[in-house]
PDB file of N, CA and C in Angstrom:
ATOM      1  N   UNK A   1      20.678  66.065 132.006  1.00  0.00           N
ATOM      2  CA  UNK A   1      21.494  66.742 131.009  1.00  0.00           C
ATOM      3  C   UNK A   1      22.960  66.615 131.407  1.00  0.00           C
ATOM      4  N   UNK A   2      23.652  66.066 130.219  1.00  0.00           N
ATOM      5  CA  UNK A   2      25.239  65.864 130.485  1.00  0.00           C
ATOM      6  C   UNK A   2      26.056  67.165 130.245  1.00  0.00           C
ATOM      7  N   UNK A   3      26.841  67.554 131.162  1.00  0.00           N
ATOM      8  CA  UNK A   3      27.660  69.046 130.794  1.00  0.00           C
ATOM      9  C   UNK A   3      28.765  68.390 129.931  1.00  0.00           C
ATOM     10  N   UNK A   4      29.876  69.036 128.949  1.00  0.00           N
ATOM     11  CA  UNK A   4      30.960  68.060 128.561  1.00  0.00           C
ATOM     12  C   UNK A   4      31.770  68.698 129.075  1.00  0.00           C
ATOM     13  N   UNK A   5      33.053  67.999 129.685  1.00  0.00           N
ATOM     14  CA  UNK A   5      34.366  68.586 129.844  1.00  0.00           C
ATOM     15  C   UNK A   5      34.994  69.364 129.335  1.00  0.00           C
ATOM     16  N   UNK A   6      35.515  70.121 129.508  1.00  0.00           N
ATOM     17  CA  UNK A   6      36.730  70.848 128.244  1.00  0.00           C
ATOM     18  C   UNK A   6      37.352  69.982 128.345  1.00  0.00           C
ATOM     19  N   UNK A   7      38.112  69.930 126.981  1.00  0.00           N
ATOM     20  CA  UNK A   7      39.629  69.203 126.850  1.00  0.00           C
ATOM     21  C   UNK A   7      40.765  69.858 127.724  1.00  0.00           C
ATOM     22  N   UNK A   8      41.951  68.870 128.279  1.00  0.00           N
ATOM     23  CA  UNK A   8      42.955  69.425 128.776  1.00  0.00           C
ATOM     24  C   UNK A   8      43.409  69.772 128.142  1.00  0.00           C
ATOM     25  N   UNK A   9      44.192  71.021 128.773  1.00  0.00           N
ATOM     26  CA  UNK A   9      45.214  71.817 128.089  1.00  0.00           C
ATOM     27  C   UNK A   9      46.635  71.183 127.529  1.00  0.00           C
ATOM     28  N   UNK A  10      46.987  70.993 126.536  1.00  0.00           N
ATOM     29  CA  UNK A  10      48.130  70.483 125.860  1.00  0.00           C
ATOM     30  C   UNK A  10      49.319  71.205 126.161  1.00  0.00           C
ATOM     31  N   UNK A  11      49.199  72.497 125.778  1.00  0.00           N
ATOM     32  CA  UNK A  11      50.257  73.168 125.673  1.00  0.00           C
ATOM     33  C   UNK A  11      51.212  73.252 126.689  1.00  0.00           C
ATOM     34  N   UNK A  12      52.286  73.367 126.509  1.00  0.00           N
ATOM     35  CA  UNK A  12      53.635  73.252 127.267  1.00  0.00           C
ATOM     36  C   UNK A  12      54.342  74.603 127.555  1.00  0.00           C
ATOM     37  N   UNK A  13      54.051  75.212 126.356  1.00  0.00           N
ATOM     38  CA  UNK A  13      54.631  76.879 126.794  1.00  0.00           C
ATOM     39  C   UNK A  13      53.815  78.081 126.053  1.00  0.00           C
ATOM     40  N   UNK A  14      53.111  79.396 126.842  1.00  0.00           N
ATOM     41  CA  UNK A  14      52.416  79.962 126.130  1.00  0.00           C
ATOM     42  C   UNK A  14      52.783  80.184 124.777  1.00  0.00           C
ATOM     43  N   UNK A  15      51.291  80.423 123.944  1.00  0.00           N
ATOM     44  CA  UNK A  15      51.315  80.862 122.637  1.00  0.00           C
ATOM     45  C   UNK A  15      51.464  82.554 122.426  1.00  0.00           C
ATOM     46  N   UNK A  16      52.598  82.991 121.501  1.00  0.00           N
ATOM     47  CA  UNK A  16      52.541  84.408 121.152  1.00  0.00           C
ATOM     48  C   UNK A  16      51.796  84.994 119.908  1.00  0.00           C
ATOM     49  N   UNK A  17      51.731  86.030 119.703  1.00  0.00           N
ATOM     50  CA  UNK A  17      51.405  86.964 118.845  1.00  0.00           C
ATOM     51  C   UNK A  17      52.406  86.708 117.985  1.00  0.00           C
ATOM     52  N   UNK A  18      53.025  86.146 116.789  1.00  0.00           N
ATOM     53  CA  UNK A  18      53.347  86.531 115.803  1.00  0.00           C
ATOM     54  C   UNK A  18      53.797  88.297 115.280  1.00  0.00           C
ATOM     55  N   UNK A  19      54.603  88.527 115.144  1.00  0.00           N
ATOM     56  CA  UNK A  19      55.287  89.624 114.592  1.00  0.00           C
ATOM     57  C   UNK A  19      54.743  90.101 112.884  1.00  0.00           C
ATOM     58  N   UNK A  20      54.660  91.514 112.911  1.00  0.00           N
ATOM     59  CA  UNK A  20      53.880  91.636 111.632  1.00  0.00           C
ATOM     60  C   UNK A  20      55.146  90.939 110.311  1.00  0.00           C
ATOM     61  N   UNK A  21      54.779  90.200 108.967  1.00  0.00           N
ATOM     62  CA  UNK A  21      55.204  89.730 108.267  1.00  0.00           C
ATOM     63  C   UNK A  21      56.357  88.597 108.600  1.00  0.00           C
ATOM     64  N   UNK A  22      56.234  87.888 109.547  1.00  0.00           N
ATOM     65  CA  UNK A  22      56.708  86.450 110.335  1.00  0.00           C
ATOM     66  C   UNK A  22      56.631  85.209 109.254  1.00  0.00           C
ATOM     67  N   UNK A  23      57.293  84.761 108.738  1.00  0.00           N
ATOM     68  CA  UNK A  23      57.151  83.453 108.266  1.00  0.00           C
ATOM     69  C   UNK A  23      58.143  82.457 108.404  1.00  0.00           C
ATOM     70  N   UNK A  24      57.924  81.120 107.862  1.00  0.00           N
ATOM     71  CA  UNK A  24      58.411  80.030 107.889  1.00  0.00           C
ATOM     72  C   UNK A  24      59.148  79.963 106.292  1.00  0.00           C
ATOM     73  N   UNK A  25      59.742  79.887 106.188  1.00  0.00           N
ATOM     74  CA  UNK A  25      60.628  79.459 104.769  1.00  0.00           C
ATOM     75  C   UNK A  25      60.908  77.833 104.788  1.00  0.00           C
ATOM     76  N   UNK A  26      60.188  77.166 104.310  1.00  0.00           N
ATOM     77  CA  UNK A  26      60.961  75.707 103.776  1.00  0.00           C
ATOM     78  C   UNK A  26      61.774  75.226 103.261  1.00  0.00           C
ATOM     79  N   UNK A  27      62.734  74.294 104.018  1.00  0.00           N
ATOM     80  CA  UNK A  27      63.574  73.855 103.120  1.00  0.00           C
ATOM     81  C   UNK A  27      63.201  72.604 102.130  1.00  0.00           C
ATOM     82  N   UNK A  28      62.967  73.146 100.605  1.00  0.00           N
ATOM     83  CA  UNK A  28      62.150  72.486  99.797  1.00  0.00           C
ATOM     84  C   UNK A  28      63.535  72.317  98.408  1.00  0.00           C
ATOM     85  N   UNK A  29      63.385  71.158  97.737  1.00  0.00           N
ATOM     86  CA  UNK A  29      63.981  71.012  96.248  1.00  0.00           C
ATOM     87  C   UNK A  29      63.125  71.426  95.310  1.00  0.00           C
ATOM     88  N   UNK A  30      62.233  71.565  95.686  1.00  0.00           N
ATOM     89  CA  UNK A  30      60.955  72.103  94.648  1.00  0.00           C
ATOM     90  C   UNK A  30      60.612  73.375  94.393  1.00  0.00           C
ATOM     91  N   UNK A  31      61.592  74.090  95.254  1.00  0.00           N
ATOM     92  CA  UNK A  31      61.549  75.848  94.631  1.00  0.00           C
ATOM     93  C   UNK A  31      60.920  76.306  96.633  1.00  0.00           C
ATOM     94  N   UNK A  32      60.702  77.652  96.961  1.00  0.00           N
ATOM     95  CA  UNK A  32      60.387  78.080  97.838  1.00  0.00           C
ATOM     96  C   UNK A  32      58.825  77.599  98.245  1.00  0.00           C
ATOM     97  N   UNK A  33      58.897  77.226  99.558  1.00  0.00           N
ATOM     98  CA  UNK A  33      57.197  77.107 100.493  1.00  0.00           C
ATOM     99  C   UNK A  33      57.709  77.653 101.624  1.00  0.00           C
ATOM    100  N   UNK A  34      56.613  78.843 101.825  1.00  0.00           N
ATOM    101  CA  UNK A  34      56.567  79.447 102.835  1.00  0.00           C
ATOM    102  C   UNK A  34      55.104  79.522 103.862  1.00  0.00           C
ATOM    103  N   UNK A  35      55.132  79.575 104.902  1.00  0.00           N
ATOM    104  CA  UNK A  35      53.791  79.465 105.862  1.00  0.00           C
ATOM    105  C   UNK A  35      54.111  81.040 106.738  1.00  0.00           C
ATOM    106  N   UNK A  36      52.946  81.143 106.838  1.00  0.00           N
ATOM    107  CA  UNK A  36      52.540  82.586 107.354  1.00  0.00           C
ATOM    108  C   UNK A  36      52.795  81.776 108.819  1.00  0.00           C
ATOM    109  N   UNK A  37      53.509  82.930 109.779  1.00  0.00           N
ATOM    110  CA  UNK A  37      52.746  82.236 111.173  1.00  0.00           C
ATOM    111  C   UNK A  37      51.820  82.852 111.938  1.00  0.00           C
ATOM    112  N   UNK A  38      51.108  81.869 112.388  1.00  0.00           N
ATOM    113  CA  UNK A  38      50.033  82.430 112.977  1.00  0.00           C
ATOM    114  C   UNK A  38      49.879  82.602 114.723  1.00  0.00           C
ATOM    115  N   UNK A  39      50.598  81.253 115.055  1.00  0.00           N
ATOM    116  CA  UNK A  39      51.563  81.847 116.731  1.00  0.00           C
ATOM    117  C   UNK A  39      52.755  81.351 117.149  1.00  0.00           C
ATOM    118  N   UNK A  40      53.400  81.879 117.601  1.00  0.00           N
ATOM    119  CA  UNK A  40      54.466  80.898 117.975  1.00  0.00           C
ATOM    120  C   UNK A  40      55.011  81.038 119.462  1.00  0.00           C
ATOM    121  N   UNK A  41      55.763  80.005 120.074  1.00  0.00           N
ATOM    122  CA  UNK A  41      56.112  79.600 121.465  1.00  0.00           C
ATOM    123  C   UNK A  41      57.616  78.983 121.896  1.00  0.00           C
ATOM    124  N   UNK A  42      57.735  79.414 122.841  1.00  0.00           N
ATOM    125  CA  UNK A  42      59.201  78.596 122.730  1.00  0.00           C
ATOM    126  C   UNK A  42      59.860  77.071 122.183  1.00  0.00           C
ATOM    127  N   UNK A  43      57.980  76.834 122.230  1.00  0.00           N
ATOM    128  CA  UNK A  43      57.755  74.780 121.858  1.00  0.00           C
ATOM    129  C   UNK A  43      58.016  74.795 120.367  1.00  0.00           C
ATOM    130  N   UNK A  44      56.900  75.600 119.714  1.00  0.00           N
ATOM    131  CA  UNK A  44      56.672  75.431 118.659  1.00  0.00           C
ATOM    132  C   UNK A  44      55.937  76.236 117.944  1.00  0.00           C
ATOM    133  N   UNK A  45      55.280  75.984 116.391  1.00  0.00           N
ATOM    134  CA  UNK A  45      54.816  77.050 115.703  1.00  0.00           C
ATOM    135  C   UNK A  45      53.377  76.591 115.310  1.00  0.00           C
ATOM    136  N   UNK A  46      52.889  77.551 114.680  1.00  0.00           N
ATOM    137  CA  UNK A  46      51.460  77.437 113.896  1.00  0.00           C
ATOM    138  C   UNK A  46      51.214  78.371 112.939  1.00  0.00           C
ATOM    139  N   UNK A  47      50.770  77.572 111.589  1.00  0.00           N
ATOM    140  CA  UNK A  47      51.048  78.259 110.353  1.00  0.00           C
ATOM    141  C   UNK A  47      50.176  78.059 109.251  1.00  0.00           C
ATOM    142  N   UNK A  48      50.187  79.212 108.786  1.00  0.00           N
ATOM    143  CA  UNK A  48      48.988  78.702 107.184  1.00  0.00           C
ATOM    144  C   UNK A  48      50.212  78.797 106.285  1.00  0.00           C
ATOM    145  N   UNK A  49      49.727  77.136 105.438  1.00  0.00           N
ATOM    146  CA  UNK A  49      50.413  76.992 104.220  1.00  0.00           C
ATOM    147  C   UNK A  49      49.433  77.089 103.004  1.00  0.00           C
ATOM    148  N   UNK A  50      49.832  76.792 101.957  1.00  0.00           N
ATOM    149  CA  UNK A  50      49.112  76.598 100.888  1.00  0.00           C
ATOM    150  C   UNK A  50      49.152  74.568 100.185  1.00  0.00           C
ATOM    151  N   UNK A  51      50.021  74.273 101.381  1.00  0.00           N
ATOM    152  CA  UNK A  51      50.526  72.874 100.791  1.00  0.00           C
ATOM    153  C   UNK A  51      50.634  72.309 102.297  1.00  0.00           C
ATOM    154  N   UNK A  52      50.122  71.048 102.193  1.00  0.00           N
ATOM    155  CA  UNK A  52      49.965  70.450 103.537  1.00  0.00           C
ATOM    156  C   UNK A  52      51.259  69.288 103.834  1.00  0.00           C
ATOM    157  N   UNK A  53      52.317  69.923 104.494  1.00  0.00           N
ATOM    158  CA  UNK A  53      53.143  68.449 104.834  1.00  0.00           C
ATOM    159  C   UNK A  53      52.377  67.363 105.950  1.00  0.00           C
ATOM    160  N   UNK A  54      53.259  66.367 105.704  1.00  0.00           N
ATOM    161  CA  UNK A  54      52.557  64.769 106.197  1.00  0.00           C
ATOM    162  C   UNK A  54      52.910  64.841 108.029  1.00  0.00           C
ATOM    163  N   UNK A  55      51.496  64.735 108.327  1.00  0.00           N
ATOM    164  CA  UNK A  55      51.887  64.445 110.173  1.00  0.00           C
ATOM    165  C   UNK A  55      53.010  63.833 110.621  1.00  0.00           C
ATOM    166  N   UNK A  56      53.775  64.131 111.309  1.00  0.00           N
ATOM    167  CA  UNK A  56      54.834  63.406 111.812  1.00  0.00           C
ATOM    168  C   UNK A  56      56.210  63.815 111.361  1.00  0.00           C
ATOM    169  N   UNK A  57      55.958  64.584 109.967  1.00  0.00           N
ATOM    170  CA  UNK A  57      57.537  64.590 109.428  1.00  0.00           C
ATOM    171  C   UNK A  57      58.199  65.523 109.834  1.00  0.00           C
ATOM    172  N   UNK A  58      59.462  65.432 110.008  1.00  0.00           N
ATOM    173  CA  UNK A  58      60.220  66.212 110.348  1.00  0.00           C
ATOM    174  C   UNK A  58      60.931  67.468 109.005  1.00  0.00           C
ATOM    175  N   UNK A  59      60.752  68.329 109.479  1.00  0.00           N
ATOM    176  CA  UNK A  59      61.121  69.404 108.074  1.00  0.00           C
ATOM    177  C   UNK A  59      61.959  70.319 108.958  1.00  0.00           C
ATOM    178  N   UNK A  60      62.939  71.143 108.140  1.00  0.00           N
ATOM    179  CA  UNK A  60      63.920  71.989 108.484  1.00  0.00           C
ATOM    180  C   UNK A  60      63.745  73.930 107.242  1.00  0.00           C
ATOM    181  N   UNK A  61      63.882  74.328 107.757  1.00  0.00           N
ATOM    182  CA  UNK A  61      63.485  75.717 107.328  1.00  0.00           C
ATOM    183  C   UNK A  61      64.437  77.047 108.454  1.00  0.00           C
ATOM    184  N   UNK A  62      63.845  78.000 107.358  1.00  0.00           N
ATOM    185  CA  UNK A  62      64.084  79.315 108.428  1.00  0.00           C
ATOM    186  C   UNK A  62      63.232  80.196 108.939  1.00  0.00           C
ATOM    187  N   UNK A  63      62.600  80.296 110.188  1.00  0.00           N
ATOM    188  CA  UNK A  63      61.824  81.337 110.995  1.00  0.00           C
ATOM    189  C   UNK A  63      62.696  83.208 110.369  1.00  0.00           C
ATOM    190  N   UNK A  64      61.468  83.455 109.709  1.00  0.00           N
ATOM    191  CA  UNK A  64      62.017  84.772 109.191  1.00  0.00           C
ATOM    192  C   UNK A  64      61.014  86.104 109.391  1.00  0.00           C
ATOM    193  N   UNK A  65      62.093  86.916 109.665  1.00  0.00           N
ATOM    194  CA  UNK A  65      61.067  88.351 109.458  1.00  0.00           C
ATOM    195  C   UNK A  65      61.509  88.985 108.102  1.00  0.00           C
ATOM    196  N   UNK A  66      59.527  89.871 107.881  1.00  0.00           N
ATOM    197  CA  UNK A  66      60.456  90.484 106.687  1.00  0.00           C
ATOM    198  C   UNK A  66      60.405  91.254 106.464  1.00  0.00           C
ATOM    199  N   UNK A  67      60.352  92.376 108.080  1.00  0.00           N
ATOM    200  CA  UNK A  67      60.332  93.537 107.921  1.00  0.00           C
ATOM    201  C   UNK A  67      61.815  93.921 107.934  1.00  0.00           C
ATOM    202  N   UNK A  68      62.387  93.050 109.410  1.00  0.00           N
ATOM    203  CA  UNK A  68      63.959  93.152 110.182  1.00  0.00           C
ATOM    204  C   UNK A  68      64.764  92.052 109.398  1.00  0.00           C
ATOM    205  N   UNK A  69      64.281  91.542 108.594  1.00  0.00           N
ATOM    206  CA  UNK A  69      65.372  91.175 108.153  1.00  0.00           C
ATOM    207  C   UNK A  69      66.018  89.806 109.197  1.00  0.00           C
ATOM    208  N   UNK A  70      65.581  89.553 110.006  1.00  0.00           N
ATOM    209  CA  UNK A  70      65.585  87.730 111.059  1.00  0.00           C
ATOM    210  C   UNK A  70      65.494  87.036 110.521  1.00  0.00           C
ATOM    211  N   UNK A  71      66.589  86.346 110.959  1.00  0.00           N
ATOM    212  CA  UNK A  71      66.338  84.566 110.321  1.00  0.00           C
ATOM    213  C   UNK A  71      67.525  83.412 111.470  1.00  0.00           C
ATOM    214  N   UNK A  72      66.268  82.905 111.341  1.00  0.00           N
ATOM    215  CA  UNK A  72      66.875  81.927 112.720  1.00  0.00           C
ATOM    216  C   UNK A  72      66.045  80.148 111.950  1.00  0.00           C
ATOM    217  N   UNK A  73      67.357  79.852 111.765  1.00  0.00           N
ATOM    218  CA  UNK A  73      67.384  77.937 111.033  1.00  0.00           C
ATOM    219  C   UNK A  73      66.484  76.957 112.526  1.00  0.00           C
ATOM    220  N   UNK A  74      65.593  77.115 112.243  1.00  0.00           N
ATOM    221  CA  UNK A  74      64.907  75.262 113.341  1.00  0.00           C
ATOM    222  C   UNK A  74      64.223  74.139 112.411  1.00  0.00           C
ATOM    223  N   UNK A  75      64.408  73.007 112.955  1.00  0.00           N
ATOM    224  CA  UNK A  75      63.891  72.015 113.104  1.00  0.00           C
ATOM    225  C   UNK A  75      62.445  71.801 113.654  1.00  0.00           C
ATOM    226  N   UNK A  76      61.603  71.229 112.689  1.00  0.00           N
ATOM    227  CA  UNK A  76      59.923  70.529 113.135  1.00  0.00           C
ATOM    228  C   UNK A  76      59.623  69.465 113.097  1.00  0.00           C
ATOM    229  N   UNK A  77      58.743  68.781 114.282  1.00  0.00           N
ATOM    230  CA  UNK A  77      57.988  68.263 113.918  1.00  0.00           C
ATOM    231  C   UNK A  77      56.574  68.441 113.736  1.00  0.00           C
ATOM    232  N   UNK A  78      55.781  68.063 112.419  1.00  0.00           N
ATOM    233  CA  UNK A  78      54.627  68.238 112.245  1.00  0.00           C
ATOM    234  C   UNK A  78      53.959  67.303 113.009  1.00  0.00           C
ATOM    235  N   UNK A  79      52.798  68.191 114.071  1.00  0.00           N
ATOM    236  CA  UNK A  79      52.010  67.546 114.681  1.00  0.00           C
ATOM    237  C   UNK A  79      50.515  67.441 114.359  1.00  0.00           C
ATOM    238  N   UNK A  80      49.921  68.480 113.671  1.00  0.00           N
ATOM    239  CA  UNK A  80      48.854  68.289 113.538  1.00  0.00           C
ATOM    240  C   UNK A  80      48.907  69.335 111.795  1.00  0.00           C
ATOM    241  N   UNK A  81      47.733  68.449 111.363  1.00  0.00           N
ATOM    242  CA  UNK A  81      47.192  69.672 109.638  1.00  0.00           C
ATOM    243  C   UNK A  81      45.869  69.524 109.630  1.00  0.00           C
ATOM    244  N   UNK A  82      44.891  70.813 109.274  1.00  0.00           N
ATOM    245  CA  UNK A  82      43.945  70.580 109.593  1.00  0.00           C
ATOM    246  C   UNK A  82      43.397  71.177 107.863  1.00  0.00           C
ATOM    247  N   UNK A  83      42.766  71.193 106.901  1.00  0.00           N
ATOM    248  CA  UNK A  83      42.132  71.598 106.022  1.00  0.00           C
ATOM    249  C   UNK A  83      41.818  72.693 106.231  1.00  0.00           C
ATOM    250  N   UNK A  84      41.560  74.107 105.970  1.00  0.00           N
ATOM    251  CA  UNK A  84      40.710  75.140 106.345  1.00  0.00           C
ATOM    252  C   UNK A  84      39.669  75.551 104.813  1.00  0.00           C
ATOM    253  N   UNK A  85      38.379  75.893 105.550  1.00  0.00           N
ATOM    254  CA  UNK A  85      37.388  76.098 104.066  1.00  0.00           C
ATOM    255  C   UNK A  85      38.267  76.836 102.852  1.00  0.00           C
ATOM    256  N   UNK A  86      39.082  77.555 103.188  1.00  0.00           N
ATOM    257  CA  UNK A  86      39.803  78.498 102.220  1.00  0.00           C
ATOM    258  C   UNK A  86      40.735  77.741 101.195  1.00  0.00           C
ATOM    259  N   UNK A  87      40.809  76.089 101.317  1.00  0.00           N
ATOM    260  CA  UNK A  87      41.628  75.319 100.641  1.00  0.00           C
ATOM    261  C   UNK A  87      43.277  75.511 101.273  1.00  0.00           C
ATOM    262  N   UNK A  88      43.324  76.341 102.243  1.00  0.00           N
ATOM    263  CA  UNK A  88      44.684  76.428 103.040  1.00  0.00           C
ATOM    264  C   UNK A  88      44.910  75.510 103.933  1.00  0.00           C
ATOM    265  N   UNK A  89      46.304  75.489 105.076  1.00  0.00           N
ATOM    266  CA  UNK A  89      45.985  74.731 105.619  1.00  0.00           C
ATOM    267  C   UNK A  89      47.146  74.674 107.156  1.00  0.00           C
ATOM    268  N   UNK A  90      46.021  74.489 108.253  1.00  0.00           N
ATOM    269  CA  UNK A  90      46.509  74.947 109.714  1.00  0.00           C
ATOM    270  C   UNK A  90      47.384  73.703 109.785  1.00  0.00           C
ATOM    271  N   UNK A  91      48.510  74.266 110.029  1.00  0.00           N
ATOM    272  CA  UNK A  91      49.854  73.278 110.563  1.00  0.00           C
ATOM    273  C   UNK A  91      50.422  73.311 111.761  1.00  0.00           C
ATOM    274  N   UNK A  92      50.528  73.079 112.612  1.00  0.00           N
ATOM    275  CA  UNK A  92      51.221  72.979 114.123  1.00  0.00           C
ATOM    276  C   UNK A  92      52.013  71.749 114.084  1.00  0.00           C
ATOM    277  N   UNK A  93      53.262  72.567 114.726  1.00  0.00           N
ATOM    278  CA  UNK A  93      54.792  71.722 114.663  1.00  0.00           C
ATOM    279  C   UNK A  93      55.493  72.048 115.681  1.00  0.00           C
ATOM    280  N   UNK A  94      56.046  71.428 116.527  1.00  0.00           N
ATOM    281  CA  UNK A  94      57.149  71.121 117.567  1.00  0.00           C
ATOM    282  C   UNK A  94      58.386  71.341 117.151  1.00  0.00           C
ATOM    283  N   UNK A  95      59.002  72.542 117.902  1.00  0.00           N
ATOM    284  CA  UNK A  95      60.487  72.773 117.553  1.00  0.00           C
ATOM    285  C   UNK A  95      61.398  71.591 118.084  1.00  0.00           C
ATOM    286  N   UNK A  96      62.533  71.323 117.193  1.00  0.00           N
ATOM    287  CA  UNK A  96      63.446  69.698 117.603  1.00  0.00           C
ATOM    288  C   UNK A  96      64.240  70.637 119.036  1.00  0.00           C
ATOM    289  N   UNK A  97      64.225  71.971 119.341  1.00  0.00           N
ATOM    290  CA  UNK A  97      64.524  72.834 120.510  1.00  0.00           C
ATOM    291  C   UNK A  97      64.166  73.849 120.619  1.00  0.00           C
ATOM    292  N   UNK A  98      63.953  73.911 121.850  1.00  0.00           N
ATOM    293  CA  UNK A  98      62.785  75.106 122.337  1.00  0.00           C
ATOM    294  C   UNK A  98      63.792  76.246 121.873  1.00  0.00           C
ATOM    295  N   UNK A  99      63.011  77.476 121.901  1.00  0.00           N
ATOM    296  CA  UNK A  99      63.788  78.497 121.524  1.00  0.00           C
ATOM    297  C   UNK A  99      63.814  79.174 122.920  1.00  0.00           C
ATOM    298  N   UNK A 100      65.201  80.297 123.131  1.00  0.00           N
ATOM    299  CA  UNK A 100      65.280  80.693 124.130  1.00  0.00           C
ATOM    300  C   UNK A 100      64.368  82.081 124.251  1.00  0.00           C
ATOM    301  N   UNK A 101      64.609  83.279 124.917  1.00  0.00           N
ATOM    302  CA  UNK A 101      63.675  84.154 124.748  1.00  0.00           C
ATOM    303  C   UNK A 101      64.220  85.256 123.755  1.00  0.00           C
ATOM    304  N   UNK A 102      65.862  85.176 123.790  1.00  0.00           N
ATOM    305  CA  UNK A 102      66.582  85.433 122.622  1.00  0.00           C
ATOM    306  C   UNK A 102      66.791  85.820 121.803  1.00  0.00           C
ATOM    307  N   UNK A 103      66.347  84.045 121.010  1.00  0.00           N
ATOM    308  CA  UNK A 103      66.161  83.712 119.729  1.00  0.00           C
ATOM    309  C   UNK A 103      64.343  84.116 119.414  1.00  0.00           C
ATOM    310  N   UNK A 104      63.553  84.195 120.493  1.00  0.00           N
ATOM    311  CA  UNK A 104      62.526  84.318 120.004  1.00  0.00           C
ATOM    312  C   UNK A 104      61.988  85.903 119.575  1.00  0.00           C
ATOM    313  N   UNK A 105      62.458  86.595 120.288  1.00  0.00           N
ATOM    314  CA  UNK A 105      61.900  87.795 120.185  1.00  0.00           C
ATOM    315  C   UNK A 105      61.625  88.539 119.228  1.00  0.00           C
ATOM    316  N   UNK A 106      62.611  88.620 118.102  1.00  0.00           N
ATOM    317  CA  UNK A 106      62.138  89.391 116.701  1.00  0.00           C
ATOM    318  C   UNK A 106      60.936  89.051 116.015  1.00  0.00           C
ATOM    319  N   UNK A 107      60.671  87.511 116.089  1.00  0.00           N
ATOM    320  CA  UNK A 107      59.444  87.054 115.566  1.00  0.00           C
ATOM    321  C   UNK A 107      58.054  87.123 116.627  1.00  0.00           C
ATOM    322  N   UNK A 108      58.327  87.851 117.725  1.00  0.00           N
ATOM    323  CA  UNK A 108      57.337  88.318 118.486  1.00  0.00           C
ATOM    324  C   UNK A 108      57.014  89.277 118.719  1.00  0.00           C
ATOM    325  N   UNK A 109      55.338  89.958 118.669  1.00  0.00           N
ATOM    326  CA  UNK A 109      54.765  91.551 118.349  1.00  0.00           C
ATOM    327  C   UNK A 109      54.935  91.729 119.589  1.00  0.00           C
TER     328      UNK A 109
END
């Protein structure tokens, strides 16, 4: 009987808890897209959209709260989209710069 490996660990900097009502605002010509987040890290984010951008692309938006009223402008790259049964869809993206602890904190519970 073969045991399987776990996969190595990818990640570069722990994943947080998300802050209650945390999102992503897109910068879109097509009217507002926003992604819930679901964690985020000094690297980068993870998010349910309702609209799946293309692996690789780079998109620009604002990390927002909407309880406090935060908003902090970054840069992504989309690294991974995954389908979810719900017709939504898991996005993980690489900040173009890490965030400091800073900039991160309002969007962290």
């Amino acid at each position: 009987m073969t045991t399987a490996t776990p996969p190595a660990e990818r990640r570069v900097a722990p994943r947080r808890q998300p802050a209650m009502g945390a999102l992503f605002r897109l910068d879109s010509d097509d009217g507002p897209e926003i992604g819930l987040i679901w964690n985020i890290s000094r690297t980068g984010v993870s998010m349910l959209r309702n609209e799946p951008p293309a692996g690789g692309a780079k998109i620009t938006g604002l990390l927002e709260t909407m309880t406090d009223a935060h908003a902090l402008r970054v840069g992504l790259t989309v690294v991974h989209v995954k389908k979810l049964d719900t017709g939504d869809y898991f996005v993980g993206a690489h900040f173009d710069h890490p965030l400091s602890d800073e900039q991160m904190r309002p969007f962290v519970a």
